[in-house]
C-alpha atoms as a PDB file:
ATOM      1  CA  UNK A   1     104.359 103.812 101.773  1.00  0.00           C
ATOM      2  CA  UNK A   2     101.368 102.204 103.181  1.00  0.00           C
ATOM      3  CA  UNK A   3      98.633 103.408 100.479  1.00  0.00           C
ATOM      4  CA  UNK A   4     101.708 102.111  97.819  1.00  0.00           C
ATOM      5  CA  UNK A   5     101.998  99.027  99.137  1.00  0.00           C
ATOM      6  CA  UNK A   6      97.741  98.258  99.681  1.00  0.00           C
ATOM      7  CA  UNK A   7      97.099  99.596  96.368  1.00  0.00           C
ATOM      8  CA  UNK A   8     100.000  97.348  94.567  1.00  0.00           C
ATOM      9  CA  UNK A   9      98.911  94.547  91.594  1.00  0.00           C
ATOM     10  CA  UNK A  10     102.514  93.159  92.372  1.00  0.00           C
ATOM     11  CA  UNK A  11     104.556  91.924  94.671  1.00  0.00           C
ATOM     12  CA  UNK A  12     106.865  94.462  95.992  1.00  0.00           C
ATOM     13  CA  UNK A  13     110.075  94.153  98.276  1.00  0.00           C
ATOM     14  CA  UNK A  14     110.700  95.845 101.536  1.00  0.00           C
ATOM     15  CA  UNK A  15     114.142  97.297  99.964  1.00  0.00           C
ATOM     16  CA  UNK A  16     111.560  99.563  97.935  1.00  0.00           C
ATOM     17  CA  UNK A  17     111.084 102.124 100.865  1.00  0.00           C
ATOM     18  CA  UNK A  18     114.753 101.370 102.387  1.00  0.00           C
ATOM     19  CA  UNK A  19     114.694  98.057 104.593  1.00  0.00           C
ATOM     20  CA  UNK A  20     115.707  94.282 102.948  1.00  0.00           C
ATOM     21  CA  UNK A  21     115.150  92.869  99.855  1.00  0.00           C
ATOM     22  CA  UNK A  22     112.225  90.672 101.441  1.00  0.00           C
ATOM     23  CA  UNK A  23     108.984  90.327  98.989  1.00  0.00           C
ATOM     24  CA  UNK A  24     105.862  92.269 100.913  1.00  0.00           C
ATOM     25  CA  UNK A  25     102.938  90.098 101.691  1.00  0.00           C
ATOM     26  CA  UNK A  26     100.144  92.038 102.652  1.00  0.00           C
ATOM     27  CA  UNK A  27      96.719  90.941 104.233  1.00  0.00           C
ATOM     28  CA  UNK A  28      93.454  92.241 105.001  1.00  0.00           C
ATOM     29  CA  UNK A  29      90.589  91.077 105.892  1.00  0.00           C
ATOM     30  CA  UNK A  30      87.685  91.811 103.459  1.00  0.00           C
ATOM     31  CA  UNK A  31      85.281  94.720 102.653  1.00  0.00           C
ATOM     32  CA  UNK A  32      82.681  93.182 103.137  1.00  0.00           C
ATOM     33  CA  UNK A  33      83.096  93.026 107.091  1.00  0.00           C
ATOM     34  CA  UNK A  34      82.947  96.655 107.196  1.00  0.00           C
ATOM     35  CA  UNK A  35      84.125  98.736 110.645  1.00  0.00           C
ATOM     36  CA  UNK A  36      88.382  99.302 110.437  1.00  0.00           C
ATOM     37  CA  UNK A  37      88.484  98.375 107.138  1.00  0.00           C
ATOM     38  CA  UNK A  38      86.098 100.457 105.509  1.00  0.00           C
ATOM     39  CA  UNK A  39      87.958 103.333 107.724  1.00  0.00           C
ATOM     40  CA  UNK A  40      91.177 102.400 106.129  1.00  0.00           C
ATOM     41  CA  UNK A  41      89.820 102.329 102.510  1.00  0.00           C
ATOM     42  CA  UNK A  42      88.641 105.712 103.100  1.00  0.00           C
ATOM     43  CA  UNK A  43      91.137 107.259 105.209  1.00  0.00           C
ATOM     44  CA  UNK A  44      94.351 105.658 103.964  1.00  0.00           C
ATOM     45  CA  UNK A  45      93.501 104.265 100.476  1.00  0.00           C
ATOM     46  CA  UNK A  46      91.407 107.429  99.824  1.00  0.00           C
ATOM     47  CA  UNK A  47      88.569 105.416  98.908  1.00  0.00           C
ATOM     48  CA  UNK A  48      90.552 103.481  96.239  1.00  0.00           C
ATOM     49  CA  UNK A  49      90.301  99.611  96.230  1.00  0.00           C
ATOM     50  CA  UNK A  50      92.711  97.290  97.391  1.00  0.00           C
ATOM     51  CA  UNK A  51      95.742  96.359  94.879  1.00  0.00           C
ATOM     52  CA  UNK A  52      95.572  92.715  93.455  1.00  0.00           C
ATOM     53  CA  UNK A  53      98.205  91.532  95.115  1.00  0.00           C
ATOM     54  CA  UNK A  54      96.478  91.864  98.919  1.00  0.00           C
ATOM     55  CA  UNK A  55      95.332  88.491 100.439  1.00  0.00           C
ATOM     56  CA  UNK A  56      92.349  88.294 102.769  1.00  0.00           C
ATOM     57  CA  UNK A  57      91.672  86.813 105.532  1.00  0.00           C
ATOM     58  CA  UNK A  58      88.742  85.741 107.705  1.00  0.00           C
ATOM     59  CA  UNK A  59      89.976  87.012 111.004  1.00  0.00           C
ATOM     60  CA  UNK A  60      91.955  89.595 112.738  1.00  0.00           C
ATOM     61  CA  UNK A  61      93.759  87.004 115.008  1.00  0.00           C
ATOM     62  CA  UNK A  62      94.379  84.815 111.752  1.00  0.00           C
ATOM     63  CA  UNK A  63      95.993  88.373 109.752  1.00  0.00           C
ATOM     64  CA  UNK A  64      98.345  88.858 113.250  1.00  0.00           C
ATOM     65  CA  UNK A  65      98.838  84.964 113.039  1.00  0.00           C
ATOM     66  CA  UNK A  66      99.466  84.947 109.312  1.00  0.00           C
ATOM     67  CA  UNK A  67     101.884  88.223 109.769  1.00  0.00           C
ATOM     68  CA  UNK A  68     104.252  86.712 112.621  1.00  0.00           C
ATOM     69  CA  UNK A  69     104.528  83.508 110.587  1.00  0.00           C
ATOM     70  CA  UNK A  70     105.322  85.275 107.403  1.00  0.00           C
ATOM     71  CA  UNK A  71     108.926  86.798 106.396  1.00  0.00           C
ATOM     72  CA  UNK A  72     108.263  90.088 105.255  1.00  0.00           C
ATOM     73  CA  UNK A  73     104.139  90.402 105.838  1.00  0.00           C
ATOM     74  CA  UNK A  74     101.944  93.411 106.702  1.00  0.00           C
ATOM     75  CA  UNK A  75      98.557  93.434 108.342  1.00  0.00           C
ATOM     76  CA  UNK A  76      96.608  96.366 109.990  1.00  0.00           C
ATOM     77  CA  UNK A  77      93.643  96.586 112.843  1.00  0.00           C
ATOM     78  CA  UNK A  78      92.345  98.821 115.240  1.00  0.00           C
ATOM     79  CA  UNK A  79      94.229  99.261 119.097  1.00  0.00           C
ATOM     80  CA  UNK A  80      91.504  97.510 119.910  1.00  0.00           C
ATOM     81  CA  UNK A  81      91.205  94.448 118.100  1.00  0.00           C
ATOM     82  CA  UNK A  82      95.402  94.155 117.556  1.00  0.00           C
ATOM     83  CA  UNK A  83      96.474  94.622 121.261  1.00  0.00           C
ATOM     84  CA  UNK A  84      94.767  91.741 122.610  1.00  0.00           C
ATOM     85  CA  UNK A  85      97.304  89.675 120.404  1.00  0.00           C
ATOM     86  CA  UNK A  86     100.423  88.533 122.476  1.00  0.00           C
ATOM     87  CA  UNK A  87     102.711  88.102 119.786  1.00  0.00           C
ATOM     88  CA  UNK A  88     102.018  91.840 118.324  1.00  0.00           C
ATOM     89  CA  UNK A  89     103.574  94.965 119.556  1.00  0.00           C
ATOM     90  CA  UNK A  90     102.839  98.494 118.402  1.00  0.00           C
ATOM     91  CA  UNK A  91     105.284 100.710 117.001  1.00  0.00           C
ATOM     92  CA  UNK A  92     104.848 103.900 116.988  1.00  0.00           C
ATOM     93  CA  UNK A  93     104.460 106.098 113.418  1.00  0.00           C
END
């Protein structure tokens, strides 16, 4: 569901894979920076390139800030760089 919903041109809803008809915003933050998302690219996307429909951002605490202040919105990190953020809690897969 992940890989579907990175590699999207359009918006899709959350109903898709079985929870509310809320539209899916999802963020990243940009090749470019390299590290996690260059490991997610590879590993998840299977070295396909994000969907058109993605947004970046510049930071990992303005993705988490962007994701708790938006119905609907996914965002991914590393343990490392998502834990420090209060308003965040890990679920497991």
């Amino acid at each position: 569901d992940i890989k579907e919903i990175y590699l999207s041109n359009e918006t899709l809803t959350w109903d898709v894979f079985g929870g509310p008809p809320v539209d899916i915003t999802s963020y990243t933050r940009s090749e470019e920076i390299g590290g996690t998302v260059n490991l997610f690219l590879d590993e998840i996307l299977e070295s396909d390139k994000f969907g058109e429909s993605v947004k970046r951002v510049g930071t990992i605490q303005r993705g988490v800030q962007l994701t708790n202040q938006t119905e609907g919105a996914i965002f991914y990190g590393s343990a490392a760089e998502i834990l420090e953020q209060c308003m965040v809690k890990p679920i497991p897969e």
